[in-house]
Protein backbone atom coordinates (compact mmCIF):
# COMPACT_ATOMS: atom_id res chain seq x y z
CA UNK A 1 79.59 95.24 62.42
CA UNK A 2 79.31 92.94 59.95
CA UNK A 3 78.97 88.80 59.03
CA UNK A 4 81.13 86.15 59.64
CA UNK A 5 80.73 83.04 57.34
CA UNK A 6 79.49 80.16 59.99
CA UNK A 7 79.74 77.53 56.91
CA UNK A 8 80.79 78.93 53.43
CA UNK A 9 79.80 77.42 50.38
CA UNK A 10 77.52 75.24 51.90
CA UNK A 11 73.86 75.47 50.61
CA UNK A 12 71.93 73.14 52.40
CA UNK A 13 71.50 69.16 53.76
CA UNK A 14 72.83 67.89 57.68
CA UNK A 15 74.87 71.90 58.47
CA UNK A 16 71.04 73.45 57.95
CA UNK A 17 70.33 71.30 61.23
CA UNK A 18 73.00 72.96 63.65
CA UNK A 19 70.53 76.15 63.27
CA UNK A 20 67.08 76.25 65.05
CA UNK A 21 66.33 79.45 63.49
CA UNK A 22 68.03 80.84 59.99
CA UNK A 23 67.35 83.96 58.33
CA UNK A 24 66.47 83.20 54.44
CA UNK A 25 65.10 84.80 51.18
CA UNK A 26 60.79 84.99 51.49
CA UNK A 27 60.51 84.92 47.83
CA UNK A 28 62.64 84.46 45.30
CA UNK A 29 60.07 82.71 42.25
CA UNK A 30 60.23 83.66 38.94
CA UNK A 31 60.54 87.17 38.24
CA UNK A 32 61.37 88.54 41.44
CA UNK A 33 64.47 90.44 41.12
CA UNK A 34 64.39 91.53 45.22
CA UNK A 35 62.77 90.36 48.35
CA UNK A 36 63.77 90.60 52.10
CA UNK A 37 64.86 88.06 54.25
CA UNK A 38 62.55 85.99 56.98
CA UNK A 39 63.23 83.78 59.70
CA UNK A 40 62.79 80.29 58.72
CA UNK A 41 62.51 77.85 61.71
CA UNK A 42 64.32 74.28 61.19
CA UNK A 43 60.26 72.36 60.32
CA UNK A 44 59.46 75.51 57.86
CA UNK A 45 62.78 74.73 55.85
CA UNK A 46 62.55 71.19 55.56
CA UNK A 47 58.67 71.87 54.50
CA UNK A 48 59.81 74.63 51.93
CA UNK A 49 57.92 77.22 53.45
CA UNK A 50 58.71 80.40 52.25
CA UNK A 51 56.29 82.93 54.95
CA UNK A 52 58.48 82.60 57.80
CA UNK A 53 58.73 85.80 60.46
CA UNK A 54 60.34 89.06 59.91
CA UNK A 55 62.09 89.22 62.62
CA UNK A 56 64.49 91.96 63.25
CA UNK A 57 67.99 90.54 62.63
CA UNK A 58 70.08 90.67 66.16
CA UNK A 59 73.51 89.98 66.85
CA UNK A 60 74.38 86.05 66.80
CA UNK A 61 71.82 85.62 63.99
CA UNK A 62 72.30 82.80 60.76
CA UNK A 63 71.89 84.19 57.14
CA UNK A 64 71.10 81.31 54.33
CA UNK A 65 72.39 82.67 50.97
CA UNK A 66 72.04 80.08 48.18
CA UNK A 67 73.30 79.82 44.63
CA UNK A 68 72.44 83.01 42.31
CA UNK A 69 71.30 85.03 45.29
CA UNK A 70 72.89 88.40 46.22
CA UNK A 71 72.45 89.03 50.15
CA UNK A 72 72.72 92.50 51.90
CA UNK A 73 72.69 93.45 55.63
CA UNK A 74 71.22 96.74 56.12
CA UNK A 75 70.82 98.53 59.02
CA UNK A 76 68.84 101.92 59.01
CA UNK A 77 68.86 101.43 55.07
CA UNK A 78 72.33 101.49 54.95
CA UNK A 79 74.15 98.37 53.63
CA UNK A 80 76.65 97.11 56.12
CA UNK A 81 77.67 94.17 54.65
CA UNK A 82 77.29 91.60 52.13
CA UNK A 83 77.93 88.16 50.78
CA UNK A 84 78.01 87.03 46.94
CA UNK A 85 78.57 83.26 47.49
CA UNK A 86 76.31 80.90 48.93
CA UNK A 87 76.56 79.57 52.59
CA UNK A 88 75.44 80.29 56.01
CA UNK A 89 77.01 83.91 58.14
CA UNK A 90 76.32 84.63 61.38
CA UNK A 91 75.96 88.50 62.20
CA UNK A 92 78.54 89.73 64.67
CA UNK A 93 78.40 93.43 65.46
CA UNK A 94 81.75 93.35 66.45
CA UNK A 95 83.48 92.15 63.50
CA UNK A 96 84.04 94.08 60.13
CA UNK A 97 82.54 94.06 57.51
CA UNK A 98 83.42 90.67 55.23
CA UNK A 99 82.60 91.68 51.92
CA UNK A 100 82.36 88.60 50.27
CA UNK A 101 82.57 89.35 46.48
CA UNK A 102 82.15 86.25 44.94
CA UNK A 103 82.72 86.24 41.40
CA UNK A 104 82.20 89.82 41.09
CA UNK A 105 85.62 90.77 42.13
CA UNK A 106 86.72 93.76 43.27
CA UNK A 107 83.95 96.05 41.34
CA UNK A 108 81.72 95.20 44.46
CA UNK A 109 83.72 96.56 46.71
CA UNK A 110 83.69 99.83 44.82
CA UNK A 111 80.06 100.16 44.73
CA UNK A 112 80.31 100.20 48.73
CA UNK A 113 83.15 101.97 49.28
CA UNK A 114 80.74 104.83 48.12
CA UNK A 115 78.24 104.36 50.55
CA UNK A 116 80.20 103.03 54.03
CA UNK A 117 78.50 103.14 56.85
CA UNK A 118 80.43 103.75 60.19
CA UNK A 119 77.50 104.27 62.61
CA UNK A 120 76.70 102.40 65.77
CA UNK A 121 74.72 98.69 65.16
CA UNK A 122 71.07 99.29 65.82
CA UNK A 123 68.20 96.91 66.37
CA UNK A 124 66.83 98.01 62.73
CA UNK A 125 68.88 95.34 60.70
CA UNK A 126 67.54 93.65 58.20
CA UNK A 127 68.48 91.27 55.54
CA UNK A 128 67.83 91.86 51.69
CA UNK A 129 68.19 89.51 48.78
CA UNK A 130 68.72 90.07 44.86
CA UNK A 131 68.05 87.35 42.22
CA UNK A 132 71.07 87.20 40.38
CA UNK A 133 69.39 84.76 38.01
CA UNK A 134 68.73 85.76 34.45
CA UNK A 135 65.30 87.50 33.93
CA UNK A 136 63.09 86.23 31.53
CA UNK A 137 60.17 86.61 29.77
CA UNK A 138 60.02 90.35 30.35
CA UNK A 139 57.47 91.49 27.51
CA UNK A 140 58.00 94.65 25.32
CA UNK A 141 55.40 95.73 22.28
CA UNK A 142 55.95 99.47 20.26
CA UNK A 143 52.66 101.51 20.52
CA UNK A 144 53.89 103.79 17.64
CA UNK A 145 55.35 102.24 14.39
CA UNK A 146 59.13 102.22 14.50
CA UNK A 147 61.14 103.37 10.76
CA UNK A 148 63.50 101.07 9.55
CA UNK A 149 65.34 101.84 6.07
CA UNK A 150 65.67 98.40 4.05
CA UNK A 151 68.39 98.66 1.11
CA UNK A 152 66.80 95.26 -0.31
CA UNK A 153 63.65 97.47 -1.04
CA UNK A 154 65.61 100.92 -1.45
CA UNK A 155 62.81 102.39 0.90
CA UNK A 156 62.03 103.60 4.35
CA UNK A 157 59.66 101.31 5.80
CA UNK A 158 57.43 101.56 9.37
CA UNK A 159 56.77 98.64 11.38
CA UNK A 160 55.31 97.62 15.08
CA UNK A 161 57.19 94.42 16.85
CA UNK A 162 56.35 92.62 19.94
CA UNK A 163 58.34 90.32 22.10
CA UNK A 164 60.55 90.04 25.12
CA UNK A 165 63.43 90.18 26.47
CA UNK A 166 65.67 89.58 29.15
CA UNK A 167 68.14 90.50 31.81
CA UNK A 168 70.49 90.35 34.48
CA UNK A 169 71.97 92.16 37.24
CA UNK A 170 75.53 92.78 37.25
CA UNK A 171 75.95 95.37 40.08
CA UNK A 172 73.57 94.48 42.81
CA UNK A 173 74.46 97.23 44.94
CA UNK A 174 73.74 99.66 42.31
CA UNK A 175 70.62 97.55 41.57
CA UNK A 176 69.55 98.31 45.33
CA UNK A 177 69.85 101.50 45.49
CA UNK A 178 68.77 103.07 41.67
CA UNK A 179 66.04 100.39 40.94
CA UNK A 180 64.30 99.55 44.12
CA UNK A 181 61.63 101.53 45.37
CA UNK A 182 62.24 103.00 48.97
CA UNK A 183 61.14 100.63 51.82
CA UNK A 184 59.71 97.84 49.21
CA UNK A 185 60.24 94.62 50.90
CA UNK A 186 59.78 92.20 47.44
CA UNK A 187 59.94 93.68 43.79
CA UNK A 188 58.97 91.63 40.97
CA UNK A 189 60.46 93.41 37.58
CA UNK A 190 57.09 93.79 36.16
CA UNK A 191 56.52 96.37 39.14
CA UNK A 192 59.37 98.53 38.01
CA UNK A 193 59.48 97.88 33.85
CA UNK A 194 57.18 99.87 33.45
CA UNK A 195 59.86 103.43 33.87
CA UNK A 196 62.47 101.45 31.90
CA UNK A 197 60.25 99.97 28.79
CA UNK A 198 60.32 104.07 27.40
CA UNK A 199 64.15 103.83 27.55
CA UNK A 200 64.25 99.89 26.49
CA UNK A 201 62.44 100.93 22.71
CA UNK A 202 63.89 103.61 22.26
CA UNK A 203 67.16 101.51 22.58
CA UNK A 204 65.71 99.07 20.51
CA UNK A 205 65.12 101.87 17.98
CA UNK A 206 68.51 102.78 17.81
CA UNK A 207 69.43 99.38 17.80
CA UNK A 208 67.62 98.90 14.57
CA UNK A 209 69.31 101.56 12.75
CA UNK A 210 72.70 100.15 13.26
CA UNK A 211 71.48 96.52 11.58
CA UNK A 212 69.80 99.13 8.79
CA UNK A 213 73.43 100.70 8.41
CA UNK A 214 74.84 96.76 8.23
CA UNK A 215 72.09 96.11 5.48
CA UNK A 216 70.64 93.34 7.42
CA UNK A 217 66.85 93.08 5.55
CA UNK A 218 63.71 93.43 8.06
CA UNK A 219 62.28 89.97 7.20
CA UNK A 220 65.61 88.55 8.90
CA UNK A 221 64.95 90.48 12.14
CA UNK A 222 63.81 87.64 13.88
CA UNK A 223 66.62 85.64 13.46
CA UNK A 224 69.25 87.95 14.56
CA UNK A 225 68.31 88.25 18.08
CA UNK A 226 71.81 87.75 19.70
CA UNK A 227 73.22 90.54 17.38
CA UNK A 228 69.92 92.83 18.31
CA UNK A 229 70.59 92.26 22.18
CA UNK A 230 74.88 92.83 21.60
CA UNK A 231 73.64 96.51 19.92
CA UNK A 232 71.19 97.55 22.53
CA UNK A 233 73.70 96.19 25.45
CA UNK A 234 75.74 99.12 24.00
CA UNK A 235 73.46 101.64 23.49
CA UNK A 236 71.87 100.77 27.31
CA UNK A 237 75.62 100.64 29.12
CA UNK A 238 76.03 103.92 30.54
CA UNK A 239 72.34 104.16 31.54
CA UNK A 240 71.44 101.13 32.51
CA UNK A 241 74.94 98.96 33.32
CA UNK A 242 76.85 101.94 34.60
CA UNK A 243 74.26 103.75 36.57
CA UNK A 244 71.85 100.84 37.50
CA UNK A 245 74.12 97.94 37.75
CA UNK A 246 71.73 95.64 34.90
CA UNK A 247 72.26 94.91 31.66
CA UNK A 248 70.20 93.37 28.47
CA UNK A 249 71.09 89.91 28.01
CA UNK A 250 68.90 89.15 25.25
CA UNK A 251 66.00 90.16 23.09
CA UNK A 252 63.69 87.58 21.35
CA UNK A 253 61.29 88.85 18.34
CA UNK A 254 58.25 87.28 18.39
CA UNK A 255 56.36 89.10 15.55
CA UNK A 256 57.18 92.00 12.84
CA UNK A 257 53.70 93.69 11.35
CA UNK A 258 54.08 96.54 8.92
CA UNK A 259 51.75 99.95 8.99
CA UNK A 260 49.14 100.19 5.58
CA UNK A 261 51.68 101.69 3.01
CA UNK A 262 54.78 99.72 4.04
CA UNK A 263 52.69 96.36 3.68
CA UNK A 264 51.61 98.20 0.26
CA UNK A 265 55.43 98.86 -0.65
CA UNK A 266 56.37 95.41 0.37
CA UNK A 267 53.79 93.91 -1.92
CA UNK A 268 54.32 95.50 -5.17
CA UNK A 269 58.42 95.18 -4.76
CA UNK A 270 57.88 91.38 -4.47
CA UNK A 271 55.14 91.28 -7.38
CA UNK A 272 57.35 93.42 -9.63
CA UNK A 273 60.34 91.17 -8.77
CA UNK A 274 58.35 88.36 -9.63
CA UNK A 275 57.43 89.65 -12.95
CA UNK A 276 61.18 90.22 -13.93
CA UNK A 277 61.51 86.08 -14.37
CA UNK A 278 59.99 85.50 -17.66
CA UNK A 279 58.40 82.17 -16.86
CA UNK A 280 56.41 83.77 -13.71
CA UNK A 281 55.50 86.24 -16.38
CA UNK A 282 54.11 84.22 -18.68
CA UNK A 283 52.08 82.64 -16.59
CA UNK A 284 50.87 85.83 -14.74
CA UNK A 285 49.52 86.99 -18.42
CA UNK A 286 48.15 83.64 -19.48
CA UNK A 287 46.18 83.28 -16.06
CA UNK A 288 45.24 87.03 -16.44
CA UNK A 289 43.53 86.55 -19.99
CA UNK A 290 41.74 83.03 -19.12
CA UNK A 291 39.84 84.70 -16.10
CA UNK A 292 39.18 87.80 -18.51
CA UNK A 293 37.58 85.33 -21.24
CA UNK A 294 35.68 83.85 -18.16
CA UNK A 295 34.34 87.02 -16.82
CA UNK A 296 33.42 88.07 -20.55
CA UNK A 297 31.63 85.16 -21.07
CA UNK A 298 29.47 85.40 -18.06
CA UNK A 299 28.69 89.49 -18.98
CA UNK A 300 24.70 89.07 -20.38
CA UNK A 301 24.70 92.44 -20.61
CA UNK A 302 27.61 92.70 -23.46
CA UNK A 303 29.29 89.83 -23.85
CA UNK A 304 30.49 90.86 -27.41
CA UNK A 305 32.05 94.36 -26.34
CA UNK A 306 33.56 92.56 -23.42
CA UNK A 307 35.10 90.06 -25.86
CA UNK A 308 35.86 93.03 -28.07
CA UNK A 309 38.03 94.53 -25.05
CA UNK A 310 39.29 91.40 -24.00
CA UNK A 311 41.02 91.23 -27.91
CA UNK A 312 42.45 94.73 -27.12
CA UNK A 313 43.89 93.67 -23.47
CA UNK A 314 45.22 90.20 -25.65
CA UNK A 315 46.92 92.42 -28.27
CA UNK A 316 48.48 95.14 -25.79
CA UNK A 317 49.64 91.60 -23.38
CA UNK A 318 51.03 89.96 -26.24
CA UNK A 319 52.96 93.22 -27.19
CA UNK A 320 53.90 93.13 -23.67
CA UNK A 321 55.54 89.36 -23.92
CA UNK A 322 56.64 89.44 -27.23
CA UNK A 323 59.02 92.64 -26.80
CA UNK A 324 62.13 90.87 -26.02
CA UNK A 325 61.50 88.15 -28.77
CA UNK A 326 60.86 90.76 -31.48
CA UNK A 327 63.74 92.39 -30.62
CA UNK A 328 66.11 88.88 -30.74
CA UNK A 329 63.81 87.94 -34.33
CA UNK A 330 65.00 91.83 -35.64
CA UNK A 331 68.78 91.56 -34.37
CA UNK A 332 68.68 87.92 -36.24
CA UNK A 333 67.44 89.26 -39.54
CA UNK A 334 69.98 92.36 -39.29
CA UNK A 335 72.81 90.02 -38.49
CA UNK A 336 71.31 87.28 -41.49
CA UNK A 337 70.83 90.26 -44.08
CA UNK A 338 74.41 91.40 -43.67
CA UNK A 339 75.88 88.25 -44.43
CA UNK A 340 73.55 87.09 -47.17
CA UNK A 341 75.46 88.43 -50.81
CA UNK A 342 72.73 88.03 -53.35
CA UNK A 343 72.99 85.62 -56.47
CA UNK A 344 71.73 88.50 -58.79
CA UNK A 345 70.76 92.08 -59.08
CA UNK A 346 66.69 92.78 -60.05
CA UNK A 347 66.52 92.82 -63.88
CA UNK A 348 69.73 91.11 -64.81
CA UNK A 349 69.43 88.03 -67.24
CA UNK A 350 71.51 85.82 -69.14
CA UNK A 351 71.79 85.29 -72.91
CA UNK A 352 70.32 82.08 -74.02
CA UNK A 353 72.89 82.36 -76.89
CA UNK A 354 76.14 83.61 -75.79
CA UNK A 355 75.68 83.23 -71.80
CA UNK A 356 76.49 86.94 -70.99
CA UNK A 357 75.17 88.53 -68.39
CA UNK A 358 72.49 91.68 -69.60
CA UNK A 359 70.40 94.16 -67.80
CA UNK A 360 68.69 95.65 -70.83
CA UNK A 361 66.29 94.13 -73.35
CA UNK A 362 68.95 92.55 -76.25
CA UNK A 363 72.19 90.79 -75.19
CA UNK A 364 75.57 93.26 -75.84
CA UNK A 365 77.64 90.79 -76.82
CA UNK A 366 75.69 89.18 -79.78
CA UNK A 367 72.77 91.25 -79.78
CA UNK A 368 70.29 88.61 -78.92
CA UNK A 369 66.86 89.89 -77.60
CA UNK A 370 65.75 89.10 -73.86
CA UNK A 371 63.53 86.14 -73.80
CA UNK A 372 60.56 86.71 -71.21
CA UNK A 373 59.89 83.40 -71.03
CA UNK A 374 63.02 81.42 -70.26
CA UNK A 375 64.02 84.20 -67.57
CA UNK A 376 62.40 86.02 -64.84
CA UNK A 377 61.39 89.27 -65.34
CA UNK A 378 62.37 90.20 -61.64
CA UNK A 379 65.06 89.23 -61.00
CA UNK A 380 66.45 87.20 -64.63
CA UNK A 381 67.25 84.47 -63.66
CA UNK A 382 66.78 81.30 -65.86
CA UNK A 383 63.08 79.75 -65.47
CA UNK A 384 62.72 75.83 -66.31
CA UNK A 385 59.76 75.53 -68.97
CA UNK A 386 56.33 75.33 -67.12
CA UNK A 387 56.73 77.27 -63.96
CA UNK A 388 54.69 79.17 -62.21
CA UNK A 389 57.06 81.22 -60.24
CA UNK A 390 60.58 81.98 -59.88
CA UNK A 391 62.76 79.57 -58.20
CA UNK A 392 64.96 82.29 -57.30
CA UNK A 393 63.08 85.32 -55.95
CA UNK A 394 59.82 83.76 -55.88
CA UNK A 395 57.73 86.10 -58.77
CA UNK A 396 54.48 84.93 -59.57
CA UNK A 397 55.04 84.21 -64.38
């Protein structure tokens, strides 16, 4: 009881016309992951129509699998047989079953080794197809804010993201019989995401933490959708690859909105890293006093006091800026006074006589008294006749 390929590998053109009648997938459009086969008279395949008759399958019958289409005999919703690679089988009771694996290999044949059936051919057989195409455009959104810890902002931050995703089917057998409904004849994955979209973000949550642990920042979520899809392929193996034969193949982010206080966070990080250049600080002041003076010169009520305030919020901004150059200005004098070795001590003066060098009022070596008008009294040292201050220290004669 099984198939017999008639024509293998061939998908279509003159070999379609040897068959009146051929058994073929009703739907397989976008999105449909598994329909049932119909019987497609010779007119209705050359005209593409897909409605056909469902028509038991009997013994002698032609089955058309094409490319990326998974096709399963079952009789009394057992699967007897199947075929991974495109061509046409005819169904022979008598035979065994092929089991043609395609490129899956042997893991096929391991999937139905767990569910042979050995009972006698009935007139209930049927033929079932899975799209072994990639899935797109399957849409996810989080209804509660998700927590992802950014080290670029040192904080826990919450966040809501929308997008989709997509996948494929890697064990169709498995796929059959953990993800179909019983006795649906054409599933479109929108009719079953709904009991895998709880497990898909909460996947996606874990998935997040890893690229937290990596340090990856949340602005550059987008971008790293290959790397999000490789972690939650992981995280969704034994659940979803191991027990229902699918798989994530890859997740697209189409938007990243933070919750109130996050969006607060966020802000004030970037303003306060702004502030840190010393240019976009400047500037931040200067364009903060200029609209002050504007709004104080429009207040009729008290323009003075407003001015008066604006003078205060002027002094305590330029204390702000001018910090770092006081500080340089203060090191600069420190380092300038240590090095500078004055000419002369306050009080000293020099005999007009003798030349020596005195610090009280008549010269020690000849006894000459201090002239107050040729030095300074300040500092002593020797004035030129007419000046009005000290050339040396600067004393006002």
């Amino acid at each position: 009881m099984g198939i017999i390929a008639a024509v293998a590998g061939a998908v279509g053109g003159a070999l379609a016309d040897q068959w009146l009648e051929v058994i073929e997938a009703q739907d397989m459009g976008e999105g449909v992951v598994f329909t049932k086969g119909v019987m497609m008279r010779q007119s209705d395949r050359r005209n593409q129509n897909r409605k056909g008759t469902s028509d038991i399958i009997t013994d002698g019958s032609i089955i058309h699998v094409h490319q990326n289409q998974f096709m399963m005999l079952v009789d009394g919703g057992k699967i007897v047989d199947y075929s991974a690679e495109p061509g046409y089988y005819k169904v022979s009771n008598a035979s065994n079953p092929s089991l043609f694996n395609g490129n899956f290999g042997d893991a096929l044949k391991e999937s139905f080794s767990r569910i042979t059936y050995g009972g006698v051919p009935s007139q209930q057989q049927k033929a079932f197809f899975v799209n072994l195409q990639e899935i797109k455009g399957i849409k996810f959104g989080t209804p509660n804010p998700l927590n992802y810890f950014d080290n670029f902002y040192n904080a826990e931050l919450f966040l809501r993201t929308f997008g989709t995703y997509s996948i494929k089917i890697t064990d169709p057998i498995k796929f059959f019989q953990e993800a179909i409904p019983r006795d649906a004849e054409n599933v479109h994955i929108d009719d079953i995401n709904a009991q895998y979209l709880s497990e898909f973000l909460e996947a996606l949550q874990a998935a997040m933490n890893k690229m937290s642990i990596d340090g990856i920042r949340i602005s550059h979520m987008p971008s790293k959708g290959s790397q999000l899809s490789t972690y939650m392929s992981e995280i969704l193996d034994k659940s979803w690859t191991e027990k229902r034969g699918m798989e994530v193949l890859s997740v697209g982010i189409a938007s990243i909105s933070y919750d109130d206080e996050s969006k607060e966070l966020v802000n004030m990080r970037n303003k306060g890293a702004m502030l840190g250049d010393a240019s976009i600080r400047e500037g931040f002041v200067q364009g903060s006093v200029a609209r002050g003076l504007e709004a104080a010169g429009s207040n009729q009520a008290g323009a003075g006091m407003a001015f008066m305030g604006m003078g205060m919020g002027m002094n305590a901004g330029g204390s702000f800026m001018g910090q770092a150059s006081q500080a340089n200005m203060a090191h600069m004098q420190q380092q300038g006074s240590a090095t500078k070795v004055p000419a002369k001590e306050a009080g000293e003066w020099f005999c007009s006589e003798c030349g020596t060098k005195n610090s009280g009022k008549f010269c020690t070596n000849c006894g000459t008294q201090k002239s107050l008008g040729n030095t300074c009294p300040k500092c002593g040292a020797q004035l030129t006749a007419g000046a009005k201050f000290c050339s040396e220290c600067g004393e006002k004669l």
